[in-house]
N, C-alpha and C. Protein backbone atom coordinates (compact mmCIF):
# COMPACT_ATOMS: atom_id res chain seq x y z
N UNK A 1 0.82 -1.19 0.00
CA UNK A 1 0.00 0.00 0.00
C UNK A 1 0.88 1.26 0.00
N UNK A 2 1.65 0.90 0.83
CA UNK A 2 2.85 2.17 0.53
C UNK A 2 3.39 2.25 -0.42
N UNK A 3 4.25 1.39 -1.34
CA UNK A 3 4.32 1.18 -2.70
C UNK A 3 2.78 2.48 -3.56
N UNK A 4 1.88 2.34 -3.55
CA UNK A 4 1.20 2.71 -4.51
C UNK A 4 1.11 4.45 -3.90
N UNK A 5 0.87 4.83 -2.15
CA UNK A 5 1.16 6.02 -2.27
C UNK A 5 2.75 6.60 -3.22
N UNK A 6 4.04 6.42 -2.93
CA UNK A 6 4.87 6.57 -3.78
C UNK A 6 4.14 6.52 -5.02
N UNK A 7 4.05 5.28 -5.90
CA UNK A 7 3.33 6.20 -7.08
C UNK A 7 2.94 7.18 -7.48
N UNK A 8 1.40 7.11 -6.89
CA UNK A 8 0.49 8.57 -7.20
C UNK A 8 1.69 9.97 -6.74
N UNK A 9 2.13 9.96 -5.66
CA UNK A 9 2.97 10.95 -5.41
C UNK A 9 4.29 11.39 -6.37
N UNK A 10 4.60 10.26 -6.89
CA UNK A 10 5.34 10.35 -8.09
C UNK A 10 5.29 11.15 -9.39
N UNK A 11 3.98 10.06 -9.69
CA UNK A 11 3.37 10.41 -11.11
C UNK A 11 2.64 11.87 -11.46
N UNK A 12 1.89 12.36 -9.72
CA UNK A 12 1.10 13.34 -9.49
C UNK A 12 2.65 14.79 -9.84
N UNK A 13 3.45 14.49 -8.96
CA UNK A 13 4.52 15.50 -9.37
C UNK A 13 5.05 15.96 -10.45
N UNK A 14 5.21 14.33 -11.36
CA UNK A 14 5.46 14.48 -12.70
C UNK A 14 4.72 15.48 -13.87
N UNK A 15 3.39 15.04 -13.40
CA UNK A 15 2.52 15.48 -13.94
C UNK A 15 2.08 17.14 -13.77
N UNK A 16 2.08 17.48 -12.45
CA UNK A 16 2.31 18.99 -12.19
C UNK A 16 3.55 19.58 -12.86
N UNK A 17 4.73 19.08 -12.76
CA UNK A 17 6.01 20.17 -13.40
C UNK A 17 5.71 19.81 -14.65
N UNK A 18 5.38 18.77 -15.57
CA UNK A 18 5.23 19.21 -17.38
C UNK A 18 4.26 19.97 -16.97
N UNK A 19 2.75 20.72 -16.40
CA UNK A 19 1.98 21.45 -16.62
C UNK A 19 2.34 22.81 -16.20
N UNK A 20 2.80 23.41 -15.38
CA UNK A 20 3.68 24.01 -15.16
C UNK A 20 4.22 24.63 -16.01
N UNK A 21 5.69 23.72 -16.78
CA UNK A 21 6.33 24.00 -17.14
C UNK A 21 5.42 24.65 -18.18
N UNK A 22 4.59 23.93 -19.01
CA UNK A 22 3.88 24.61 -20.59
C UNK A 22 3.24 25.80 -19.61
N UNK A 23 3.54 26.45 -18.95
CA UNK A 23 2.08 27.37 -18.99
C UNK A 23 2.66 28.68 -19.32
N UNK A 24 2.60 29.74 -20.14
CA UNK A 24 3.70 30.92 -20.27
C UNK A 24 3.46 31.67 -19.44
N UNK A 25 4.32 32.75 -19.07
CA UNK A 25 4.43 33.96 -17.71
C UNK A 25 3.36 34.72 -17.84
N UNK A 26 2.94 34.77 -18.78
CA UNK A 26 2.01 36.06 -18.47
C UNK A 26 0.52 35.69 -18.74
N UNK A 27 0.80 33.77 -18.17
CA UNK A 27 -0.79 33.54 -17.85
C UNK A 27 -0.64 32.75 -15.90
N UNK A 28 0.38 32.61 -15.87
CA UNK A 28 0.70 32.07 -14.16
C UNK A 28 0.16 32.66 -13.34
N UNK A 29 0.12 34.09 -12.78
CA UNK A 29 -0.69 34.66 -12.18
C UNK A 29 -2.04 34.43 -12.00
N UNK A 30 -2.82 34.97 -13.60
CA UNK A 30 -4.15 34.40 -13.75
C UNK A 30 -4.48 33.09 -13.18
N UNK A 31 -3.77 32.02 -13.33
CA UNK A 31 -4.29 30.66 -13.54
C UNK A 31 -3.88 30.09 -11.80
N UNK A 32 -3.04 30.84 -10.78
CA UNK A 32 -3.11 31.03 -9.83
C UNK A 32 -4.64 30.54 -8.84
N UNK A 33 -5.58 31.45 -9.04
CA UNK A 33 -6.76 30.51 -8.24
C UNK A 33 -7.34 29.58 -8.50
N UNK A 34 -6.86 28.64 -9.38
CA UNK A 34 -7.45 27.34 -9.95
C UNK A 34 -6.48 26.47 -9.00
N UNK A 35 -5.43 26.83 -8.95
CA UNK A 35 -3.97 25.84 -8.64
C UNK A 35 -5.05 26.24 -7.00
N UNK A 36 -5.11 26.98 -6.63
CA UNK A 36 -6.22 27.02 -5.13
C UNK A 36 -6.78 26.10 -4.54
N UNK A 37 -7.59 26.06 -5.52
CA UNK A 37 -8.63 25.01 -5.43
C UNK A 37 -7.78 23.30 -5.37
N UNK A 38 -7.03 23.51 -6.39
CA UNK A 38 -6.54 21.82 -6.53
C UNK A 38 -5.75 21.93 -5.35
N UNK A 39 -4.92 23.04 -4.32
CA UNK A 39 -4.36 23.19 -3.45
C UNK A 39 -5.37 22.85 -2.16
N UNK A 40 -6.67 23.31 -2.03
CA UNK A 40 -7.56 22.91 -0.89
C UNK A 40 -7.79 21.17 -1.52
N UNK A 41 -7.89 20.66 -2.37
CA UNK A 41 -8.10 19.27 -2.35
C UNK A 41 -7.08 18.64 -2.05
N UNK A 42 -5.76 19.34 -2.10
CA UNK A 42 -4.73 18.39 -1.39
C UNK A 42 -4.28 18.43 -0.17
N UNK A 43 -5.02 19.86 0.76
CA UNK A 43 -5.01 19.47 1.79
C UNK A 43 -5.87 18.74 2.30
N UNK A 44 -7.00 18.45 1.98
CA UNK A 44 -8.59 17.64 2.16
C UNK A 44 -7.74 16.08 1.99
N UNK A 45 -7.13 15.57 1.51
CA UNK A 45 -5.82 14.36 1.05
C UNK A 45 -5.73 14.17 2.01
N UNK A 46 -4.42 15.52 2.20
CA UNK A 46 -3.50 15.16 3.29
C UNK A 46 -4.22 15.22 4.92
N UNK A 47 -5.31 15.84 4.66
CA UNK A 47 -5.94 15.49 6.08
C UNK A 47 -6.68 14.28 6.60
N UNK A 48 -6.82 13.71 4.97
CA UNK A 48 -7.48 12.59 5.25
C UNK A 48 -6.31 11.34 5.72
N UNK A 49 -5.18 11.50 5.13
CA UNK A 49 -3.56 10.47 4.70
C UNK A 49 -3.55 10.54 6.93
N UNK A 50 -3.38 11.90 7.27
CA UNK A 50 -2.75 11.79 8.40
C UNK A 50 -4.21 11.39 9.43
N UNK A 51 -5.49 11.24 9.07
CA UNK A 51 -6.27 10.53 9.88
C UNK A 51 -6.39 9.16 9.47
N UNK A 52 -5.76 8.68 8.37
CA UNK A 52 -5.78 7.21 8.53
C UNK A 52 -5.10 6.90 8.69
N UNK A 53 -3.51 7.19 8.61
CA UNK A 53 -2.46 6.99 8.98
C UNK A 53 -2.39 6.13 10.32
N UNK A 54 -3.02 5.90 11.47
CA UNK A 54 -2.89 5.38 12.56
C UNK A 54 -1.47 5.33 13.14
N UNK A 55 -0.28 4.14 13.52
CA UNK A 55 0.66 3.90 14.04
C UNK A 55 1.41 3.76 13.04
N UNK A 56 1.54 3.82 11.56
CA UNK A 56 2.33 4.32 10.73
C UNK A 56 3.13 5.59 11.09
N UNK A 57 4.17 5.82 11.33
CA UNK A 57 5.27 6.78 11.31
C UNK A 57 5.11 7.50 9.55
N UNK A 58 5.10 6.56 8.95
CA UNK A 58 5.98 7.59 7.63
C UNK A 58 4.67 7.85 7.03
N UNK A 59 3.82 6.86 7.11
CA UNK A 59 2.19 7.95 6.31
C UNK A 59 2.07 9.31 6.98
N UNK A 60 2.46 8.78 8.50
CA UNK A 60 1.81 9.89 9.12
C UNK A 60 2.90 11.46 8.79
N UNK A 61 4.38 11.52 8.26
CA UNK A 61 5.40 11.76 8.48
C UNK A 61 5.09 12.24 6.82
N UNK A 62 5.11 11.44 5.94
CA UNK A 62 4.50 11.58 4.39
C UNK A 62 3.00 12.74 4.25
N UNK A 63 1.69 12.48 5.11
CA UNK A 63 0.58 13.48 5.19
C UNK A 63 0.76 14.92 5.97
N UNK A 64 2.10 14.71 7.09
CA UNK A 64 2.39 16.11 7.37
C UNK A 64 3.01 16.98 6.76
N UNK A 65 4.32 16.54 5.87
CA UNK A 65 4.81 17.51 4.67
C UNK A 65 3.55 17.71 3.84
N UNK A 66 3.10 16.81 3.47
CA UNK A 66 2.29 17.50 1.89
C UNK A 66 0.89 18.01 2.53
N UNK A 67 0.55 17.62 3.67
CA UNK A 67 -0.15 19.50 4.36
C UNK A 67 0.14 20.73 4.75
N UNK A 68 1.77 20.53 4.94
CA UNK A 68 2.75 21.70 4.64
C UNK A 68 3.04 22.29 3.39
N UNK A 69 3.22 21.94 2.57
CA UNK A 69 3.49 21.99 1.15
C UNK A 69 2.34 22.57 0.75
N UNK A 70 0.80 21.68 0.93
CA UNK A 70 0.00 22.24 0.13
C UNK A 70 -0.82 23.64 1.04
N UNK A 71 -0.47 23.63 2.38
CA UNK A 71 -0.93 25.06 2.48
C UNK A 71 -0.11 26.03 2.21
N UNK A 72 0.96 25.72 2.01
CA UNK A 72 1.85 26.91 1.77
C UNK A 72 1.47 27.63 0.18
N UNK A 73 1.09 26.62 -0.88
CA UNK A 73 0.77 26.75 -1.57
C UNK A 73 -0.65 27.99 -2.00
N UNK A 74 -1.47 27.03 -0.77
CA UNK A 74 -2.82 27.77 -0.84
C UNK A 74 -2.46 29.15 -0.34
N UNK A 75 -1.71 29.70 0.82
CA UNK A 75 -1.39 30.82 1.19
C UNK A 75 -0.73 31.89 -0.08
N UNK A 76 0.02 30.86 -0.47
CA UNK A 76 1.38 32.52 -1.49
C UNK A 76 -0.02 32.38 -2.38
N UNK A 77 -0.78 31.39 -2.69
CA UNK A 77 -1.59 31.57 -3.82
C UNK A 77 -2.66 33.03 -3.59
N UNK A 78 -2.84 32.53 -2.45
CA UNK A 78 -4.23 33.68 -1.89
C UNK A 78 -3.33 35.23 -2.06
N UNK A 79 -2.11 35.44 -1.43
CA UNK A 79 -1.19 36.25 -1.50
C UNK A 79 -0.86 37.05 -3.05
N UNK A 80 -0.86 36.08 -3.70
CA UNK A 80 -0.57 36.50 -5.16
C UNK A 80 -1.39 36.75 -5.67
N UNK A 81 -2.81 36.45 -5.64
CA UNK A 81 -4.13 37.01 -6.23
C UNK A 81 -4.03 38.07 -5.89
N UNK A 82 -4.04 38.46 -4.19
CA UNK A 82 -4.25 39.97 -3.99
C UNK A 82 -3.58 40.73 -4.49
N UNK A 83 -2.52 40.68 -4.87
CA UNK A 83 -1.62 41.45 -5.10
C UNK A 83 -1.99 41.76 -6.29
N UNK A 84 -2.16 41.16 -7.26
CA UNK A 84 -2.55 41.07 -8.55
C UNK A 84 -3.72 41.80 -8.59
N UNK A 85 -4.74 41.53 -8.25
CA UNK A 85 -6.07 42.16 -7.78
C UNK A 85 -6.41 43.99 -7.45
N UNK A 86 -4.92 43.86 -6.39
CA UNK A 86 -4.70 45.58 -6.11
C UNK A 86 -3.92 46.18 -7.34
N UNK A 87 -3.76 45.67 -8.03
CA UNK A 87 -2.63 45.88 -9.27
C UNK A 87 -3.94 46.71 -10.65
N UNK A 88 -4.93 46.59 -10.17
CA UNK A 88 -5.72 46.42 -11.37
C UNK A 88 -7.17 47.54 -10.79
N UNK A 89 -6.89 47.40 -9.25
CA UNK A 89 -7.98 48.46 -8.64
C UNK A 89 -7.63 49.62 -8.99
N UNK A 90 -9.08 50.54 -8.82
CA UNK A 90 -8.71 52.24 -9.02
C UNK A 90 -8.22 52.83 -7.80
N UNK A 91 -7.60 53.39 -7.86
CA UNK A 91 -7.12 54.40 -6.66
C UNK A 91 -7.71 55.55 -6.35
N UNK A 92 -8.26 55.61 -5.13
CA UNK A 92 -9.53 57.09 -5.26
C UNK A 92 -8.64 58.05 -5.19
N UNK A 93 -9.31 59.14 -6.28
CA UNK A 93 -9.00 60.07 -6.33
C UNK A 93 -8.48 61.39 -5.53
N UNK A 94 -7.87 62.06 -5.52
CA UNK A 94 -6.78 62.66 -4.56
C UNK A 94 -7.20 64.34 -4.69
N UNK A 95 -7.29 64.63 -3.17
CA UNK A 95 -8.32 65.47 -2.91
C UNK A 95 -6.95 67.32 -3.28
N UNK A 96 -7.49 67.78 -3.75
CA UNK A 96 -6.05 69.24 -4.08
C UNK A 96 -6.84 70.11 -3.10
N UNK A 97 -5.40 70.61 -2.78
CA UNK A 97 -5.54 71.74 -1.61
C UNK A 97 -5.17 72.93 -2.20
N UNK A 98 -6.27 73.44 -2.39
CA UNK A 98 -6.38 75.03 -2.86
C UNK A 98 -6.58 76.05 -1.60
């Protein structure tokens, strides 16, 4: 069973850096709150990995990085929207002192 987590964790990585890699710069930002979402399903995973985990050490040791990993993810993600977001707001207008 451990055998097949390695897999998916494998293949799943693989599979994120070729997508990644194709995506060009000046759509990463944008495409930012989607990676969100697939970021809250991998902590929903990893919360599930470290409640079944029981007396396993390394599931349990394996579901605490990649709930690290994937909130960190969800955070710079949330982080980088805003930023992006204020990038694009109007700035109220600025009052002259006559």
């Amino acid at each position: 069973m451990f055998i097949e987590f390695l897999w998916v964790l494998l293949l799943g990585s693989l599979l994120g850096l070729e997508l990644i890699g194709k995506v060009p710069p000046t759509l990463h930002t944008p495409l930012m709150s989607g990676a969100n979402a697939i970021s809250g399903i991998t902590v929903l995973a990893a919360l599930t990995l470290i409640i079944k985990a029981g007396d396993n050490p390394v599931l349990l040791l394996l579901g605490t990085v990649s709930l690290g990993f994937a909130l960190f993810n969800v955070i710079g993600g949330f982080l980088v929207t805003d930023r992006m977001l204020a990038m694009f707001s109007r700035k109220p207008a600025r009052k002259e002192n006559r």
